[in-house]
Protein backbone atom coordinates (compact mmCIF):
# COMPACT_ATOMS: atom_id res chain seq x y z
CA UNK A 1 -84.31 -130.88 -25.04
CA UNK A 2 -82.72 -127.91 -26.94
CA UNK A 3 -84.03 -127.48 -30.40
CA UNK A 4 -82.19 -125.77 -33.11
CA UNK A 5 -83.35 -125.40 -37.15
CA UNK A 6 -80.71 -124.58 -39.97
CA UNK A 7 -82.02 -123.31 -42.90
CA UNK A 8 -79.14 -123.27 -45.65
CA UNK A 9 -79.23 -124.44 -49.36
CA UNK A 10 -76.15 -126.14 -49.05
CA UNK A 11 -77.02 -130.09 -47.23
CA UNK A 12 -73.06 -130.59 -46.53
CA UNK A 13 -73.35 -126.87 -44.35
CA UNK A 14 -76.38 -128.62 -42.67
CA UNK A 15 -75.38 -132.05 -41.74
CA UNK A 16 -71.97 -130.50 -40.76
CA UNK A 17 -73.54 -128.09 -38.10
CA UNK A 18 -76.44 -130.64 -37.12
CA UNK A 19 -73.39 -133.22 -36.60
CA UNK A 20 -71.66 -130.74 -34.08
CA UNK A 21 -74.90 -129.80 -32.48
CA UNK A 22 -76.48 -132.94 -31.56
CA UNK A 23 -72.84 -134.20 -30.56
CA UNK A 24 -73.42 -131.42 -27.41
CA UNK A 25 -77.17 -132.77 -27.11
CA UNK A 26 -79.34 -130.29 -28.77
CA UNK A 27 -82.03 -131.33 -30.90
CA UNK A 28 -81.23 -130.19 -34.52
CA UNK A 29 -84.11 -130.25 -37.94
CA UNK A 30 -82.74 -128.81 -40.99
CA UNK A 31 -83.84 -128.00 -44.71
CA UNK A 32 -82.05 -126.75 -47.35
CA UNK A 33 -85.61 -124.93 -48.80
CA UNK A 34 -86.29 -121.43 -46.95
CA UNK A 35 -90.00 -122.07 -47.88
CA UNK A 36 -90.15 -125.23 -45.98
CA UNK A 37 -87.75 -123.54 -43.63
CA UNK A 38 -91.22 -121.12 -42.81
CA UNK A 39 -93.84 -123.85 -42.14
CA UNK A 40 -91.36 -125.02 -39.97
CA UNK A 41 -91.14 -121.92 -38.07
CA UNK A 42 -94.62 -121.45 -38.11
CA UNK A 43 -95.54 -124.74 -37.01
CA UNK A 44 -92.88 -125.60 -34.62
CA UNK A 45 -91.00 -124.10 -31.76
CA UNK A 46 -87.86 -123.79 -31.31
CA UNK A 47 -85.01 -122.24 -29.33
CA UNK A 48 -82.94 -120.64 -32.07
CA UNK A 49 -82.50 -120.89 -35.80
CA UNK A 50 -78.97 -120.73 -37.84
CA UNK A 51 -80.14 -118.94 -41.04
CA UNK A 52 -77.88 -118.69 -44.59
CA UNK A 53 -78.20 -115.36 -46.31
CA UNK A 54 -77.67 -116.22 -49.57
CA UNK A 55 -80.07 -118.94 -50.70
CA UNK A 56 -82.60 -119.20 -54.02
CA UNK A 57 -86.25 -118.73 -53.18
CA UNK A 58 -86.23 -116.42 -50.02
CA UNK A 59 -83.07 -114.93 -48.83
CA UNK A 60 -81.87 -114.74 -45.31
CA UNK A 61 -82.78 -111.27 -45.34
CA UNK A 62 -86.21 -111.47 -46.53
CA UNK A 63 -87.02 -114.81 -44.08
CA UNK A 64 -86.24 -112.40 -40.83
CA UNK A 65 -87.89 -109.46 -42.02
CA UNK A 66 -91.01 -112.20 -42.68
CA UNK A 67 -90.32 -113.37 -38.85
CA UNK A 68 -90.84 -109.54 -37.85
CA UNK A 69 -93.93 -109.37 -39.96
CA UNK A 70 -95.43 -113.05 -38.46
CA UNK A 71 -93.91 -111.73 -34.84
CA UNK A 72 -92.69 -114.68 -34.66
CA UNK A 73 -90.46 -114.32 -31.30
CA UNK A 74 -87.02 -116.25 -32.21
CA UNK A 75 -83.59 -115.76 -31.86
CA UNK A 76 -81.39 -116.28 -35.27
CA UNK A 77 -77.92 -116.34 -36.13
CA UNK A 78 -76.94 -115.58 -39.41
CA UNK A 79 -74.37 -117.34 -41.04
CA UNK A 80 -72.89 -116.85 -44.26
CA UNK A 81 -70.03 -117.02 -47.07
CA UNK A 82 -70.02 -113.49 -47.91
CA UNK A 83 -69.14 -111.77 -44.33
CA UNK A 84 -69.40 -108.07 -44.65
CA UNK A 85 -69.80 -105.62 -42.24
CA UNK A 86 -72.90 -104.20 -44.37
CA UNK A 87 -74.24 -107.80 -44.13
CA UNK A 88 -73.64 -107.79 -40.39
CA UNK A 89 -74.90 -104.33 -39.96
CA UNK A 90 -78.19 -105.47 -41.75
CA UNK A 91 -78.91 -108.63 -40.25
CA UNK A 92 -78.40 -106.74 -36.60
CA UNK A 93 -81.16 -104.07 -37.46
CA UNK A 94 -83.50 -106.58 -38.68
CA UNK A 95 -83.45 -107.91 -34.98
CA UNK A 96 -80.71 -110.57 -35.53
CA UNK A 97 -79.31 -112.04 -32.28
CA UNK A 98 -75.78 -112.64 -33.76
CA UNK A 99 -73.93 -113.15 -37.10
CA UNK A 100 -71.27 -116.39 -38.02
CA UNK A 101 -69.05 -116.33 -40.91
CA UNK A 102 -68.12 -119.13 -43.35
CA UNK A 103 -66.31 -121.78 -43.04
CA UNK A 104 -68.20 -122.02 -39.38
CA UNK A 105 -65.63 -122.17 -36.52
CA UNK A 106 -66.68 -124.86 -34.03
CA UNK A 107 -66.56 -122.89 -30.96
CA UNK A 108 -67.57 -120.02 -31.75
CA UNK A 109 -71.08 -121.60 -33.02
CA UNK A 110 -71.04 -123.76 -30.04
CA UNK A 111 -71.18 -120.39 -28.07
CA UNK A 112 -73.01 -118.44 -29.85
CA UNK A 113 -75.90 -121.33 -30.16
CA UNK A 114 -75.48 -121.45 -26.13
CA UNK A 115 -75.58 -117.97 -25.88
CA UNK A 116 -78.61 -117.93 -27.91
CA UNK A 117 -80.98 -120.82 -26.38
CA UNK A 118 -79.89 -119.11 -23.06
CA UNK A 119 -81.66 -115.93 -24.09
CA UNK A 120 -84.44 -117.57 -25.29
CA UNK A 121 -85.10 -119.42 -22.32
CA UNK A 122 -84.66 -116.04 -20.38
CA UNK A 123 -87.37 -114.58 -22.29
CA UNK A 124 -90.14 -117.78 -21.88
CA UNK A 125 -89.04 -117.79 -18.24
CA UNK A 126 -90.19 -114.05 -18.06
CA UNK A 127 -93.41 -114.90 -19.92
CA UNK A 128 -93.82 -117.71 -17.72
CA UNK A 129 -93.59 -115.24 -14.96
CA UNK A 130 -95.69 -112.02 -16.01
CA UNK A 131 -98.98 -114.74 -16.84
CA UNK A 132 -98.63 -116.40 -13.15
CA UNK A 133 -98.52 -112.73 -11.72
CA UNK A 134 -101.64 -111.65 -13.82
CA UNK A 135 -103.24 -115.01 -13.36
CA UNK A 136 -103.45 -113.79 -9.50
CA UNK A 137 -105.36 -110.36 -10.50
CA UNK A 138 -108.15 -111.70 -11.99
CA UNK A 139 -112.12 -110.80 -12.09
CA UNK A 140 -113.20 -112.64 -9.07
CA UNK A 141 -116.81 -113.78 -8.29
CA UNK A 142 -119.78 -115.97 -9.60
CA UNK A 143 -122.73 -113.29 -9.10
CA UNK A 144 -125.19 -112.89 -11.99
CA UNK A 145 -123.65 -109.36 -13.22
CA UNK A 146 -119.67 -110.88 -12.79
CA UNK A 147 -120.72 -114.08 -14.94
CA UNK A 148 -122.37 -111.53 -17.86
CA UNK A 149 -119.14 -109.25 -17.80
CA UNK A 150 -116.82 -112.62 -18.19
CA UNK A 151 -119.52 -113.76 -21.06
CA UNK A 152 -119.07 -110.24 -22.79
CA UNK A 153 -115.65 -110.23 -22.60
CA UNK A 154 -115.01 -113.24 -24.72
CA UNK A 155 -117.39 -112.54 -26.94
CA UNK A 156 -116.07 -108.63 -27.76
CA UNK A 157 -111.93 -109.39 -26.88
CA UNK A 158 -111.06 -111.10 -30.18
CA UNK A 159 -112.90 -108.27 -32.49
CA UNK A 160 -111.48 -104.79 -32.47
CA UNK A 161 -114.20 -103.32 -31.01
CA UNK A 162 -113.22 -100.49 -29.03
CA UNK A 163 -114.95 -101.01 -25.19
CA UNK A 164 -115.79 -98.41 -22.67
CA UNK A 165 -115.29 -99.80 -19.24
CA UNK A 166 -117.39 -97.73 -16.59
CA UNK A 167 -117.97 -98.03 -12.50
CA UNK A 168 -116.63 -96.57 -9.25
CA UNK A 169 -112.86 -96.28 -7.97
CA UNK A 170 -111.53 -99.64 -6.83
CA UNK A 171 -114.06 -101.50 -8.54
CA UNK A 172 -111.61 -103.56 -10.80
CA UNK A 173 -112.21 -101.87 -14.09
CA UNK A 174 -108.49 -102.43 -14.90
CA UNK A 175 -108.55 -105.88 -14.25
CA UNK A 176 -111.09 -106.18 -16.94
CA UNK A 177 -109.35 -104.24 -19.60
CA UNK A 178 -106.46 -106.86 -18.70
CA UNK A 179 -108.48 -109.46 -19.37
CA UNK A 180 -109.64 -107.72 -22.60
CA UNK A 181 -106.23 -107.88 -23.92
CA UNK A 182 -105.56 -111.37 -22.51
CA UNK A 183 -107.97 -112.80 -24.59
CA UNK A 184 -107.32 -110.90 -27.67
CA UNK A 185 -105.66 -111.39 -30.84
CA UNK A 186 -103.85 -108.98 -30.05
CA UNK A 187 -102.09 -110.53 -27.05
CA UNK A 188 -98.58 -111.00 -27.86
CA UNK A 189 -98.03 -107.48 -27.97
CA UNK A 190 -97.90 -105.69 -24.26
CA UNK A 191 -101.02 -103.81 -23.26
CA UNK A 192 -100.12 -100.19 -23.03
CA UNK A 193 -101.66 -98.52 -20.37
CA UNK A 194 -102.33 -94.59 -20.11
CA UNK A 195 -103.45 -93.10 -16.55
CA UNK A 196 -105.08 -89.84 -17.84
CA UNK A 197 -105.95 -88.26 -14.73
CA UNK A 198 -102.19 -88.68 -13.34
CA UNK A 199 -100.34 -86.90 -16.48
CA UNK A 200 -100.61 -83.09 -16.10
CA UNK A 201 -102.59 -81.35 -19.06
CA UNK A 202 -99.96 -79.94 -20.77
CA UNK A 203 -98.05 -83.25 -21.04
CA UNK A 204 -100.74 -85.74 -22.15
CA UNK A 205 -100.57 -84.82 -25.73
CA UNK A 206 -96.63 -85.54 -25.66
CA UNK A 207 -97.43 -88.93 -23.64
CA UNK A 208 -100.11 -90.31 -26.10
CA UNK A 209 -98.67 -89.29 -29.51
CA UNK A 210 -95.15 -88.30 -29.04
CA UNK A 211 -93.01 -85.18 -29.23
CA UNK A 212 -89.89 -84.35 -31.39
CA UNK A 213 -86.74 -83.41 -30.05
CA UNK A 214 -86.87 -79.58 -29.22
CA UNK A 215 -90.50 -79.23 -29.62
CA UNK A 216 -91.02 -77.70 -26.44
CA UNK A 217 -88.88 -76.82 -23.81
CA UNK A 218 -87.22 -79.59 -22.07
CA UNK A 219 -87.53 -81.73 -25.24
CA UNK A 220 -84.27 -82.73 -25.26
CA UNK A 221 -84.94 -86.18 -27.39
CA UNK A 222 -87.35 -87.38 -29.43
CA UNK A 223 -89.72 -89.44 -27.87
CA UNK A 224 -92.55 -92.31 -29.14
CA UNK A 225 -95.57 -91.87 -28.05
CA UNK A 226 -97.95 -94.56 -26.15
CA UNK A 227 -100.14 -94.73 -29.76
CA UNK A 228 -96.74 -95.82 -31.17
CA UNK A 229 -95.92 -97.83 -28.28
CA UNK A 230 -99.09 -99.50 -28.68
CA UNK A 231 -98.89 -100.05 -32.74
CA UNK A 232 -100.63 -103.82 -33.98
CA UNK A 233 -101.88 -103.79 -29.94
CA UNK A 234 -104.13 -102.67 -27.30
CA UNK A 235 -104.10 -99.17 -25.63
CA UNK A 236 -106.05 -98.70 -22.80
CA UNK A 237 -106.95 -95.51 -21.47
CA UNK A 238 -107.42 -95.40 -17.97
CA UNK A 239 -109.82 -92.30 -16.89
CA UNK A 240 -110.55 -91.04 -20.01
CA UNK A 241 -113.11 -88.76 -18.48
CA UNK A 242 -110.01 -86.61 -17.36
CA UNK A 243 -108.27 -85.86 -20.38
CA UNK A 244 -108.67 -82.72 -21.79
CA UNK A 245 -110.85 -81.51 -24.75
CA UNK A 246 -107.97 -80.79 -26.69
CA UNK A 247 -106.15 -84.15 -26.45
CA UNK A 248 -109.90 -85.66 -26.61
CA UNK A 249 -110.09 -83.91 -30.47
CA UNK A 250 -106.15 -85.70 -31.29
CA UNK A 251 -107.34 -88.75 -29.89
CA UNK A 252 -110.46 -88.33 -31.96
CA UNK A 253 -108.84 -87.77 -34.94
CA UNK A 254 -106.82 -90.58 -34.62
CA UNK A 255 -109.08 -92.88 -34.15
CA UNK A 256 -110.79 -91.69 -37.34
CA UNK A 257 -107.58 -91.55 -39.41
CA UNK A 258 -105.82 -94.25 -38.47
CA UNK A 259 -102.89 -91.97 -37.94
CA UNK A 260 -101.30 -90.19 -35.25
CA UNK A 261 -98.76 -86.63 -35.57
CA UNK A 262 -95.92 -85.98 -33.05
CA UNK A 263 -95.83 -82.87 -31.26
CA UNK A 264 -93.91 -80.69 -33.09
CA UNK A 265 -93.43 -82.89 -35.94
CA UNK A 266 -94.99 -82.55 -39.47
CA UNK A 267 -95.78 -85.54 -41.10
CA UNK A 268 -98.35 -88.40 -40.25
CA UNK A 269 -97.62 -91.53 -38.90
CA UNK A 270 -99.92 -94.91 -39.54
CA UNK A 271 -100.92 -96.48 -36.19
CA UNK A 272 -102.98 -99.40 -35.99
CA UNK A 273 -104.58 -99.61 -32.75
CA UNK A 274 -107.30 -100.75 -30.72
CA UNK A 275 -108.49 -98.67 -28.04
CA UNK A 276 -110.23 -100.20 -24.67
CA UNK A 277 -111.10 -97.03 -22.26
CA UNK A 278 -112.44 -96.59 -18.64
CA UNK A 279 -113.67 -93.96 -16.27
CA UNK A 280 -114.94 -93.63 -12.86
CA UNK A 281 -117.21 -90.29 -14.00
CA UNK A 282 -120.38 -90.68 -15.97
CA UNK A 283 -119.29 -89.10 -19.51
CA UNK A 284 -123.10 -88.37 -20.49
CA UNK A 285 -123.60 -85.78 -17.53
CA UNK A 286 -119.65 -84.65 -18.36
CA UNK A 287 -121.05 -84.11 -22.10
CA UNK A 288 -123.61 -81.87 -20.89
CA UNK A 289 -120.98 -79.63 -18.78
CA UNK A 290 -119.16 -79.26 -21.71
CA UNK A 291 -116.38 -81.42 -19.95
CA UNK A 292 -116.00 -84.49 -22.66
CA UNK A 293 -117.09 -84.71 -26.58
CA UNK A 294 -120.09 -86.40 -27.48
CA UNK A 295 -118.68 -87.10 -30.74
CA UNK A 296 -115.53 -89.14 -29.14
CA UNK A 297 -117.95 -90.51 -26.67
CA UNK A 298 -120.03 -92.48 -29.19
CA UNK A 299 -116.27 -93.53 -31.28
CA UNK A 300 -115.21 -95.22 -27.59
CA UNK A 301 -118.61 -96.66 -26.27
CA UNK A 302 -118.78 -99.29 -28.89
CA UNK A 303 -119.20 -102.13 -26.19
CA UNK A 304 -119.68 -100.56 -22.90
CA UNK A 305 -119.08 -102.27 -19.63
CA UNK A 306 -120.28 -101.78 -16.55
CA UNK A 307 -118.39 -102.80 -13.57
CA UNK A 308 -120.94 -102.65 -10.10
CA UNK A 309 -119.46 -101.44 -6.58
CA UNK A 310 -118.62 -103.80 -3.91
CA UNK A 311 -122.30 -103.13 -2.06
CA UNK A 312 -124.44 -104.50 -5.73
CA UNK A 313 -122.36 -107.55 -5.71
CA UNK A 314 -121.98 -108.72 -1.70
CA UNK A 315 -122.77 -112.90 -2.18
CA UNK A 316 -118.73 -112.73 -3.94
CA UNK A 317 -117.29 -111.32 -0.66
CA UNK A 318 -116.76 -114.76 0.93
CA UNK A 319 -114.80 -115.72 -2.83
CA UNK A 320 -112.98 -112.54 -3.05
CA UNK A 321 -111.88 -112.63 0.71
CA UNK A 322 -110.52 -116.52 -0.21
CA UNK A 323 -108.82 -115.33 -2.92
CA UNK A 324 -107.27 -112.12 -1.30
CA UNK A 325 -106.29 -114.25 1.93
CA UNK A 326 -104.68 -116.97 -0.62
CA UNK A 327 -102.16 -114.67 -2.17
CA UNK A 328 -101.36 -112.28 0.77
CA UNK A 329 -100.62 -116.13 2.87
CA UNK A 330 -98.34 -117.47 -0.06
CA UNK A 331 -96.64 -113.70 -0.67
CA UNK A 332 -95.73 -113.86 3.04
CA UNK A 333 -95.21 -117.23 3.52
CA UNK A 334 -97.80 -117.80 6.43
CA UNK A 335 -100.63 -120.74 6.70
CA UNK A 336 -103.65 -120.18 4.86
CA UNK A 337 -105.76 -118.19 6.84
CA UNK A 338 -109.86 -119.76 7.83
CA UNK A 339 -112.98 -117.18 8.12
CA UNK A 340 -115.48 -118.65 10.65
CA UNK A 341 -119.19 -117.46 8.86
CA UNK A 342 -119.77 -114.65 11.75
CA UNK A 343 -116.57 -112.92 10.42
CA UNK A 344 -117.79 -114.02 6.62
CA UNK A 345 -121.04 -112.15 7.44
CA UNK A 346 -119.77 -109.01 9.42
CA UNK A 347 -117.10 -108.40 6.26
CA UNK A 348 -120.41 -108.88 3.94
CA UNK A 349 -122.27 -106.54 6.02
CA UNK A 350 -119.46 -103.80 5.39
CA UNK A 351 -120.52 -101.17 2.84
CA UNK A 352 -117.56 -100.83 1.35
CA UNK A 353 -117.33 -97.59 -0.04
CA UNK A 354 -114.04 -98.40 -1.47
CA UNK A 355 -114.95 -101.34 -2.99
CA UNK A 356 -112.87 -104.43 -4.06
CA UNK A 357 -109.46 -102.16 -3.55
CA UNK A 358 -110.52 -101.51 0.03
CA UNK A 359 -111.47 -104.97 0.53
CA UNK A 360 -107.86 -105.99 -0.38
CA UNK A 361 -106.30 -103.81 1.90
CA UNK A 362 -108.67 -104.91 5.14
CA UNK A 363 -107.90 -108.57 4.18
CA UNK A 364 -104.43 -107.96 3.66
CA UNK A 365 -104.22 -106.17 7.52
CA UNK A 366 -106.39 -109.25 8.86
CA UNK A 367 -103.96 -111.69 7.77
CA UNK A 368 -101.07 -109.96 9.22
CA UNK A 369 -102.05 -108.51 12.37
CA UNK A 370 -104.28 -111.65 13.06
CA UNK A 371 -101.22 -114.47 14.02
CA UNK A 372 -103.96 -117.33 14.88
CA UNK A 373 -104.80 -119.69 11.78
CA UNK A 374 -108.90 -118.57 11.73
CA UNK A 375 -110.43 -115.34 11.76
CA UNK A 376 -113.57 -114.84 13.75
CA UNK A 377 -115.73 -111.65 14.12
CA UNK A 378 -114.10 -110.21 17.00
CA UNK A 379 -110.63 -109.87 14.61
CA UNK A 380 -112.79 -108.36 11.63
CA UNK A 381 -114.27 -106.11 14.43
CA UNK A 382 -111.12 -105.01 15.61
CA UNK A 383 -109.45 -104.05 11.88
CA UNK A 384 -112.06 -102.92 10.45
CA UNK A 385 -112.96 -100.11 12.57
CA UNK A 386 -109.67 -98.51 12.57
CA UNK A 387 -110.05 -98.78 8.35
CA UNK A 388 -112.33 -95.43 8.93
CA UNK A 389 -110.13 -92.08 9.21
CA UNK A 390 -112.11 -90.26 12.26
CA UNK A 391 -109.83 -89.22 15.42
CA UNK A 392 -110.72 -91.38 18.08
CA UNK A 393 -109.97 -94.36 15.51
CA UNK A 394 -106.12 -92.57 14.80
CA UNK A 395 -105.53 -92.23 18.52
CA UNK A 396 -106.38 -95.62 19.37
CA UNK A 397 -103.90 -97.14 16.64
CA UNK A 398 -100.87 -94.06 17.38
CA UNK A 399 -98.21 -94.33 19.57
CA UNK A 400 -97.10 -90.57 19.78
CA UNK A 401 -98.41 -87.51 18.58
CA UNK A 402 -95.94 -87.84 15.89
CA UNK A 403 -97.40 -90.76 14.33
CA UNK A 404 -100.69 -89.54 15.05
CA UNK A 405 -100.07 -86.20 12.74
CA UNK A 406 -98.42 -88.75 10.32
CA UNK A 407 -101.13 -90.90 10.43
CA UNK A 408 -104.07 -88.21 10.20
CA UNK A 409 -102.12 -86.42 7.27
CA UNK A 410 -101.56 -90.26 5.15
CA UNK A 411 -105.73 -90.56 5.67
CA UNK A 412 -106.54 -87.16 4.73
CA UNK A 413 -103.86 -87.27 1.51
CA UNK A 414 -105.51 -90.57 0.60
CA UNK A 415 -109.07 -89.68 1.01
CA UNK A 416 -108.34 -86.49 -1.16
CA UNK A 417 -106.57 -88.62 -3.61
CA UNK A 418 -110.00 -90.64 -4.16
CA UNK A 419 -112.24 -88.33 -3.73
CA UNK A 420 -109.76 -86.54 -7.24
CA UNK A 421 -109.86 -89.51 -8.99
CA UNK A 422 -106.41 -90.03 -8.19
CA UNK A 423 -105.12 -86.93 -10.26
CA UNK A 424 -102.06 -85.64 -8.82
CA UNK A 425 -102.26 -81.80 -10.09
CA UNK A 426 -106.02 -81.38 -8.70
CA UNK A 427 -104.96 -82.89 -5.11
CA UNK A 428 -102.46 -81.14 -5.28
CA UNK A 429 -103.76 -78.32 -5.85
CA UNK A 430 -106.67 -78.94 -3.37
CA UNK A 431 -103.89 -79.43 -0.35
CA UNK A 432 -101.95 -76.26 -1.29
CA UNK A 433 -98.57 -77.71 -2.16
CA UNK A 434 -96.50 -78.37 -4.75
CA UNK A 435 -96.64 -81.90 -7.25
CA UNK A 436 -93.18 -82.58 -6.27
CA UNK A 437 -93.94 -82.01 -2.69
CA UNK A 438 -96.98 -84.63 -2.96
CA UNK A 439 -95.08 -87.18 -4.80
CA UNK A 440 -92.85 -86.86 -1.61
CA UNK A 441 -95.64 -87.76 0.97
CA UNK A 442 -97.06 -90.31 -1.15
CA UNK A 443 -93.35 -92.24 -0.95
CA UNK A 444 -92.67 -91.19 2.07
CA UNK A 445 -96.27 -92.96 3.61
CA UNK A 446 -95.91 -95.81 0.63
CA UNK A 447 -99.18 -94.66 -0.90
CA UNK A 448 -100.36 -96.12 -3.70
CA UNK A 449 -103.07 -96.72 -6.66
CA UNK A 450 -103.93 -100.31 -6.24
């Protein structure tokens, strides 16, 4: 059932709206102290709350700015005697969903109370929706090395340790800063994600901290950085080890401060942050090229983790292949595919150079191309050779010499792409072409970093 709370210091006010309320079968609680009014905020859930302005003890005012503080996610209406549009303005920028004036009108709190509990719904359904979809990307596998990454995870995710996530591409080192924030105290804020090998140079500075309107050219707005973004949360840094050394010395300083400056601005702005990173290089040989600080090195690798390839960790194949087959079957809507234990053993046997990412992809193409209910070795035989990129392997799976060029140019773009670290400007670079041009081919052939 619907539940509503009224806080308001006068009882008539309450049992007037909780009499209308419950009369259209919500589920009203009411108090007439705004202290009590907070332990039952804090303690309870509900859908919306009708909140008075003008009370003794705490004000209207001062209970929602004390809901932004808690971040306690609610929708109120304020109601009150004294309707002003500088009361109205207020309560709206203090994150107010709407505003009812005294004597309450009947239908118009009816509708706004609908209005609200409809919204708040909206936003649990959402919720509801975002954990099932990371609940199906999650570390998969019960090998020695898997089970001590899960067991440092919870013991690191609710400090604010910063961690330093290392291994190869497609490894899953994402998946276990997710998990990171997941666990954290820090959860009910979004984990805001960098990719610092796929922002040009010149624009990571404005991406992590910010810029002010006509800082630089094309500045049009002012914009908040992913440090703001990320304020009272988690900010992961994917591929630290390509950022550049003069974003590594603002990120530096930030981390020591506490505090973060716009570009082009002039005064300092308190950021409290906590700061998971990850890269596919190894940062102590990139020290000693002169590539990466030392200094912000040691301020990241608090906790490092190591996430193994594919080939250090092959008795989870057989779980990871269940698990891939399990979501591609339900995503598509076809029967849950069966691996006889010749085709377990020939996808084991694999080295897997791409590691868990490739992995996906071949189990993904199994489960389509393959209509029969079980997979035996001849099927992982037949799509997993044409997974390699050399000629004969194009010619057999092209139709034309059109979709043989188109083919040979997606697996050369791709293996470029990885062999970069996925950073756009360098492969871009590499093939001779423009960024714009390689965004193009990389829509035009659906590529993507999985």
């Amino acid at each position: 059932m619907r539940s509503i709370l009224v806080i308001d210091d006068e009882r008539e006010i309450c049992e007037s709206i909780k009499m209308i309320l419950e009369y259209e079968d919500y589920l009203v609680d009411y108090t007439t102290d705004s202290y009590k009014g907070l332990q039952k905020v804090e303690f309870e859930n509900y859908d919306a709350l009708l909140l008075d302005i003008q009370m003794p003890g705490k004000n209207g005012f001062e209970v929602l700015t004390w809901l932004n503080e808690k971040e306690i996610e609610m929708k109120v209406i304020m109601i009150s005697a004294h309707a002003s549009v500088e009361n109205a303005v207020k309560s709206t920028k203090l994150g107010a969903f709407d505003f009812l004036e005294k004597p309450i009108d009947r239908d118009k709190l009816l509708i706004s109370v609908r209005n609200a509990v409809e919204q708040s719904s909206l936003v649990k359904e959402n919720k509801k929706l975002k954990s099932e979809l990371s609940g199906s990307e999650k570390i998969i596998g019960n090998s020695v090395v898997i089970q001590t990454i899960h067991e440092t995870i919870s013991r690191v995710a609710k400090t604010d340790a910063r961690v330093l996530i290392t291994g190869e591409n497609g490894t899953g080192k994402e998946l276990v800063a997710q998990e990171i924030h997941h666990q954290s105290i820090r959860s009910n804020k979004d984990l805001i994600e960098v990719n610092c090998a796929a922002i040009h140079h010149e624009l990571i500075e404005s991406e992590l901290f910010g810029h002010e309107k006509g800082s630089f050219t094309g500045a049009v707005k002012q914009h908040i950085g992913k440090f703001e973004q990320a304020n009272g949360g988690n900010l992961f840094l994917d591929e630290i080890g390509d950022m550049s050394l003069q974003a590594q010395a603002k990120v530096l300083r930030a981390i020591e401060e506490g505090k973060i400056e716009r570009v082009g601005g002039n005064s300092k702005i308190e950021v409290n942050v906590r700061i998971i990173s990850a890269t596919n290089k190894d940062l102590q040989e990139e020290i000693k090229k002169g590539n990466f600080r030392e200094d912000l090195f040691h301020r990241l690798n608090v906790i490092p983790i190591r996430v193994p390839p594919l080939r250090e960790r092959k008795d989870d194949i057989p779980l990871l292949i269940e698990h891939f087959s399990k979501i591609i079957c339900e995503k598509n809507k076809f029967p849950q595919k069966k691996y006889s234990d010749a085709a377990l053993r020939t996808l084991q046997s694999l080295p897997w150079k791409g590691n868990v990412r490739e992995l996906r992809n071949v189990i993904e193409r199994i489960v389509i191309m393959v209509s029969k209910n079980e997979i035996n070795e001849k099927d992982v035989s037949m799509f997993t050779q044409s997974s390699g990129s050399n000629v004969d392997d194009l010619l057999n799976i092209s139709n034309s010499f059109q979709e043989f060029k188109e083919k040979a140019e997606k697996a050369f773009i791709i293996k470029q792409l990885n062999a970069n670290g996925w950073n756009i400007s360098k492969t871009a670079d590499i093939l001779g072409i423009q960024r714009s041009h390689l965004y193009n081919k990389l829509k035009k052939y659906e590529i993507e970093k999985e």
